[in-house]
Protein backbone atom coordinates (compact mmCIF):
# COMPACT_ATOMS: atom_id res chain seq x y z
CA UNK A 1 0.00 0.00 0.00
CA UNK A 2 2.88 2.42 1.19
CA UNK A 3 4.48 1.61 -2.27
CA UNK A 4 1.29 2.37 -4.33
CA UNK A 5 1.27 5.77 -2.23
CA UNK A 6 4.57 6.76 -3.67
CA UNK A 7 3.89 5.89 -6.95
CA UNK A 8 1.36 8.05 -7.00
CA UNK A 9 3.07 11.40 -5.64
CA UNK A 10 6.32 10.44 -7.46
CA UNK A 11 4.12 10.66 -10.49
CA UNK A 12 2.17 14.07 -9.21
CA UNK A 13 5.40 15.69 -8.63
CA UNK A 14 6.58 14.67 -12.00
CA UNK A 15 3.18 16.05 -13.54
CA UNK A 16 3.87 19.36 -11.87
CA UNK A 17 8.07 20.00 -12.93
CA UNK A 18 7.65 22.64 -15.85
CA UNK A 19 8.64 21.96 -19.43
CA UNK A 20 11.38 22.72 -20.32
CA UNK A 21 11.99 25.41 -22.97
CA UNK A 22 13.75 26.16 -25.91
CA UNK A 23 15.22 29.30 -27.20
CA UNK A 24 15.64 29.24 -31.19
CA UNK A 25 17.85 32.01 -32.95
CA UNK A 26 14.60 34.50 -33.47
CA UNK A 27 13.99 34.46 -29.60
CA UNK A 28 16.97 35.30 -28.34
CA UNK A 29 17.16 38.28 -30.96
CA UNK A 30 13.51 39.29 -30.61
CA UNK A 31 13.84 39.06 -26.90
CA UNK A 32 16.33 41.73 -26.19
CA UNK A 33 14.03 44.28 -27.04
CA UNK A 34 14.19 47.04 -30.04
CA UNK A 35 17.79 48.06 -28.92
CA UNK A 36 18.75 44.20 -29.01
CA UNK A 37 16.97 44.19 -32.35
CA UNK A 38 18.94 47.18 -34.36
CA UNK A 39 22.48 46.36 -33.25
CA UNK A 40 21.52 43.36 -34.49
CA UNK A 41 20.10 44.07 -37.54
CA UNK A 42 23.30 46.11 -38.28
CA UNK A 43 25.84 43.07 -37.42
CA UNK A 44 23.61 40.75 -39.53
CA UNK A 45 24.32 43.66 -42.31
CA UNK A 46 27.74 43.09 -41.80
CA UNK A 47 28.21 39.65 -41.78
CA UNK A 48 26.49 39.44 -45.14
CA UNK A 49 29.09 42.17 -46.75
CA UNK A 50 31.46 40.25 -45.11
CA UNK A 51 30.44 37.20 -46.50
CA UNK A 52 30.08 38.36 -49.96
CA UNK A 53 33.34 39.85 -49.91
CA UNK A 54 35.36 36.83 -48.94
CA UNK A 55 33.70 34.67 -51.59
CA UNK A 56 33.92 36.90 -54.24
CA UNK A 57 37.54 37.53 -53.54
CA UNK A 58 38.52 34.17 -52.57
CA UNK A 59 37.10 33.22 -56.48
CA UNK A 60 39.03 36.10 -57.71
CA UNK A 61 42.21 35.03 -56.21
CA UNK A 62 41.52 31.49 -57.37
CA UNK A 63 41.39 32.49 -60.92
CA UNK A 64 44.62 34.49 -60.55
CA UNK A 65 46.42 31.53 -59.30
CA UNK A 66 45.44 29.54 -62.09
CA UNK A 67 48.58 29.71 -65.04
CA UNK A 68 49.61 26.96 -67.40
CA UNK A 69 53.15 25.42 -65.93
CA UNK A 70 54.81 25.84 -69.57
CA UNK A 71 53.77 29.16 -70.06
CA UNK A 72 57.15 30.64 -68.62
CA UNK A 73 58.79 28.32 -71.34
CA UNK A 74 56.63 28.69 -74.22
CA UNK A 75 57.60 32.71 -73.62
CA UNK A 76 60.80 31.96 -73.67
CA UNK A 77 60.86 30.26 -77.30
CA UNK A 78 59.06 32.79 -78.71
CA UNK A 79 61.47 35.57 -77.41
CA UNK A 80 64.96 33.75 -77.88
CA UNK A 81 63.69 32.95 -81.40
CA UNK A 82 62.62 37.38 -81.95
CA UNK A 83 59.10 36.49 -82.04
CA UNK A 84 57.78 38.98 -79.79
CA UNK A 85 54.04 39.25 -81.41
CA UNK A 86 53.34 35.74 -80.68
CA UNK A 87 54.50 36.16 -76.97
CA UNK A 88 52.52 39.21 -76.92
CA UNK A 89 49.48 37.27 -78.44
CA UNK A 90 50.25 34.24 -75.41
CA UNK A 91 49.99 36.65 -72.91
CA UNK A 92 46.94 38.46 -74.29
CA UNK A 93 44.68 35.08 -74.27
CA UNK A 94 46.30 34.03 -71.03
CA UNK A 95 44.29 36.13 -68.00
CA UNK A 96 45.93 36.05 -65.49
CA UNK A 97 48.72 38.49 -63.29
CA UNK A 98 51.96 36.76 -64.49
CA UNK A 99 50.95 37.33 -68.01
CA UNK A 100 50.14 40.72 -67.43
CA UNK A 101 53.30 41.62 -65.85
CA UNK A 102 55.18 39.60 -68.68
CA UNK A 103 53.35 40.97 -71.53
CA UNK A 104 54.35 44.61 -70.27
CA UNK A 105 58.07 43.11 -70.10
CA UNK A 106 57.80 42.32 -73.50
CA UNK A 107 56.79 45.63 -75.04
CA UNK A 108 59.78 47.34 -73.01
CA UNK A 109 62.00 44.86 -74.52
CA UNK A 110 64.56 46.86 -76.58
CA UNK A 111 65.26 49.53 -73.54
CA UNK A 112 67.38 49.13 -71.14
CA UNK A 113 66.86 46.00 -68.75
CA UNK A 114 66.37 49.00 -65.52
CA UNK A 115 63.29 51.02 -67.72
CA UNK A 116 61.91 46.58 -68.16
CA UNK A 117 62.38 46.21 -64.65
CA UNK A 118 60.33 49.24 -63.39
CA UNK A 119 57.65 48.83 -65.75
CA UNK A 120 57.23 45.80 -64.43
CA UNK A 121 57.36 46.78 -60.71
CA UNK A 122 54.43 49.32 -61.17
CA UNK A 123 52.31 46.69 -63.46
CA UNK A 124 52.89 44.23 -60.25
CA UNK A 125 51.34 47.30 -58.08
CA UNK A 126 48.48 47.49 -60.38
CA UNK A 127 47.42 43.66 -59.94
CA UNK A 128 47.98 43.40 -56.25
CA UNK A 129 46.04 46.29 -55.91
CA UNK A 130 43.35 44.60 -57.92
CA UNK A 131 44.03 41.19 -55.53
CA UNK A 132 43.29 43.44 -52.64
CA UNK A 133 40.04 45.05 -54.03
CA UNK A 134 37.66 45.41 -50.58
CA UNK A 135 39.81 43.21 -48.23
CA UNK A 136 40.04 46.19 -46.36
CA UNK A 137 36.46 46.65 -45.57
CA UNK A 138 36.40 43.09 -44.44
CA UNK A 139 39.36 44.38 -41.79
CA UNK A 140 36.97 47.05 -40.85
CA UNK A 141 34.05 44.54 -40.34
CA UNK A 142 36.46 42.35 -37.90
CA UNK A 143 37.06 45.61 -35.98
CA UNK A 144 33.99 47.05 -35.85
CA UNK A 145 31.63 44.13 -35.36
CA UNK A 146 32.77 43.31 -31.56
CA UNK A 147 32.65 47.35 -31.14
CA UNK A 148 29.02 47.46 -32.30
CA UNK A 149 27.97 44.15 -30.02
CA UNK A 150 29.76 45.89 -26.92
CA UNK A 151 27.79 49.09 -27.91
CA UNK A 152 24.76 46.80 -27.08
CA UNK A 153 26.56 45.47 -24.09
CA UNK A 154 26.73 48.97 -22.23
CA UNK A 155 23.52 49.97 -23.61
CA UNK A 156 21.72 46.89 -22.09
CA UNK A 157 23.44 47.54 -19.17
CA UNK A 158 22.45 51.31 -19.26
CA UNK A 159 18.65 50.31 -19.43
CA UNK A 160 19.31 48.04 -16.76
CA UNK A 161 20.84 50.58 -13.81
CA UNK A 162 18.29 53.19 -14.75
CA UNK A 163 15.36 50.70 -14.27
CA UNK A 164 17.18 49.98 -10.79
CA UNK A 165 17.25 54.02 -10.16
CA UNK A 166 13.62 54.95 -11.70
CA UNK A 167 12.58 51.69 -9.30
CA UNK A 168 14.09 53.29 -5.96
CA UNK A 169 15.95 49.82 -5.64
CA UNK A 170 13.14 47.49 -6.15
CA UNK A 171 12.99 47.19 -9.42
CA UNK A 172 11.18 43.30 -10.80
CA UNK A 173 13.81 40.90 -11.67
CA UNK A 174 11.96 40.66 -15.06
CA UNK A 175 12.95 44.10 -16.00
CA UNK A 176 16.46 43.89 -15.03
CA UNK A 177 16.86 41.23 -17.14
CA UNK A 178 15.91 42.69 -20.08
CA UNK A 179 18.83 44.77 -20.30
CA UNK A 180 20.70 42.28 -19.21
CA UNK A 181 19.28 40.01 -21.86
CA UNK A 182 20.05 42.81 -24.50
CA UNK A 183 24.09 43.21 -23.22
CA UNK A 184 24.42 39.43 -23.81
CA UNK A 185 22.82 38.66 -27.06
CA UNK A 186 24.45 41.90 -28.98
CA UNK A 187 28.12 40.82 -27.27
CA UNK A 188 27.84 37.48 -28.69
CA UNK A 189 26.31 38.65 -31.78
CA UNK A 190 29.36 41.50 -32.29
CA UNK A 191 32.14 38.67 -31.24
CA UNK A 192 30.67 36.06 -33.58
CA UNK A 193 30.51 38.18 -36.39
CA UNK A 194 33.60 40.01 -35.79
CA UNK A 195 35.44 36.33 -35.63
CA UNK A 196 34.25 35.49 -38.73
CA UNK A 197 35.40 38.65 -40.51
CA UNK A 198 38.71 38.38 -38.97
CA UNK A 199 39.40 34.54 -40.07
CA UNK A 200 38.28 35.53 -43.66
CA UNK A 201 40.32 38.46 -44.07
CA UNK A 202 43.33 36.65 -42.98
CA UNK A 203 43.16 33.75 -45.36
CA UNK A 204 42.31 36.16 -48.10
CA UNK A 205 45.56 38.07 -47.08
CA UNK A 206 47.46 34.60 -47.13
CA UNK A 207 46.01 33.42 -50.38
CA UNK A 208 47.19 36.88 -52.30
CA UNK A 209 50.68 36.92 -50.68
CA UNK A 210 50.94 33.35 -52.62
CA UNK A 211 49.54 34.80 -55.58
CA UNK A 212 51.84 37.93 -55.19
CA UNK A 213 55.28 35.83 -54.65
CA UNK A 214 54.13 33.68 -58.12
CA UNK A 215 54.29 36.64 -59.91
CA UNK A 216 57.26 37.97 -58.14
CA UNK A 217 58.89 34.56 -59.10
CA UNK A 218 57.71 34.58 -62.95
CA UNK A 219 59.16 38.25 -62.86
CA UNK A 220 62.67 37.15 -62.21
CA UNK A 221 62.40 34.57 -64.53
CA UNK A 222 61.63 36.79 -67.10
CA UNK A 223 64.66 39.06 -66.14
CA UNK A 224 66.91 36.58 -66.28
CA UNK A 225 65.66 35.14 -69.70
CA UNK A 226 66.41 38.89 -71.53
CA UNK A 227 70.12 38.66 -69.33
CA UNK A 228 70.62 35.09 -71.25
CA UNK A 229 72.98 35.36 -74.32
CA UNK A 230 71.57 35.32 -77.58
C-alpha cells in the first residue's frame, strides 16, 4: 500500500516540474528588445558584406592563381627565337597576373633592362592592388563588429541601472533582465561576427601573398631570360 502511495506522488510531482523550454535564434534576438533588435540588424548587415566579400575575392584570387606550368617556357621560345608578337598574343589570351606583368616586359624589350624592370614593378602594383580590391572593408568589419555588439553590451546595461534608479531599488527581476538580456545577445552577436570577418580576411591576405610571390617569381624569370645570351 505504502508503495502504491509513492507511486502516486512520485508521479504528481513529476506532472507538476515545468517543461522545459527552448530558445531558437529569433527568440533570443527578438527578446532583447528594439535596442537588441537594431544592433543586431546592423551586425547581420555586416556579416552578409562580409560574406560576400570573402567569396567573391577568394574566387578572384583562385582564378589568378590559375597559369599553365609551360607558359614561362613557351615565352621563352618565342622571345629567344625574336618572335615577340606571338609572346605578346600568349599573354593576351592568357588572363591572369603573371601574363600581365610579362606581356608589359615584353613591349619594353629593346630599352634598357632597368626602364623593363620598373615597368614591371608598377604593373605588379596594379594587380595586387586589384588582388586586394575590398579586403580592407572586411578588416573594418572584424574591428567594428565586436565594437558594435559591446555598444549593445553597455547599452543593455544602461537600461538596466536606470530601471534599478527609476525603481528606488526594487525594481522586478523581469525588467532587469531585459537589459541584461540585450548586453548578452548583442556581445555574442558583435564577437561572432567580428570572428568570422577576422578569419576571412586573414586567409584572403594569405592566399594573395601566394599569388603575389608567383608573380614575383615569374618576374625574375623573365629578367633573367632577356640577361641570357643570344
Amino acid at each position: 500500500m505504502l508503495l502504491f502511495q509513492d507511486l502516486i506522488e512520485e508521479a504528481q510531482i513529476g506532472e507538476a516540474l515545468p517543461e522545459e523550454k527552448t530558445l531558437s535564434i529569433i527568440d533570443l534576438i527578438v527578446g532583447g528588445g528594439a535596442g537588441s533588435i537594431i544592433i543586431i540588424s546592423v551586425l547581420f548587415v555586416m556579416l552578409f558584406v562580409a560574406l560576400y566579400i570573402y567569396f567573391e575575392r577568394i574566387f578572384a584570387i583562385k582564378a589568378a592563381s590559375k597559369i599553365d606550368k609551360n607558359f614561362m617556357n613557351q615565352i621563352r621560345d618565342h622571345v629567344s627565337n625574336g618572335k615577340l608578337e606571338a609572346a605578346k598574343l600568349l599573354c593576351a589570351q592568357t588572363d591572369s597576373p603573371v601574363a600581365r606583368l610579362t606581356e608589359k616586359g615584353i613591349s619594353r624589350i629593346g630599352k634598357p633592362l632597368e626602364d623593363i624592370n620598373k615597368a614591371i614593378e608598377n604593373a605588379g602594383t596594379l594587380e595586387v592592388y586589384k588582388l586586394e580590391k575590398n579586403v580592407s572593408i572586411l578588416a573594418t568589419v572584424a574591428g567594428a563588429a565586436p565594437m558594435i555588439g559591446f555598444l549593445g553590451t553597455v547599452i543593455g546595461m544602461i537600461l538596466a541601472f536606470h530601471e534599478m534608479a527609476s525603481s528606488g531599488g526594487q525594481a522586478e527581476m523581469g525588467s532587469l533582465a531585459s537589459g541584461i538580456y540585450t548586453a548578452m545577445t548583442t556581445t555574442v552577436a558583435g564577437l561572432i561576427v567580428g570572428i568570422i570577418a577576422y578569419i576571412g580576411y586573414n586567409h584572403l591576405v594569405n592566399r594573395t601573398d601566394k599569388v603575389v610571390h608567383s608573380m614575383e617569381a615569374n618576374a625574375v624569370d623573365f629578367l633573367d631570360l632577356l640577361n641570357e645570351p643570344l
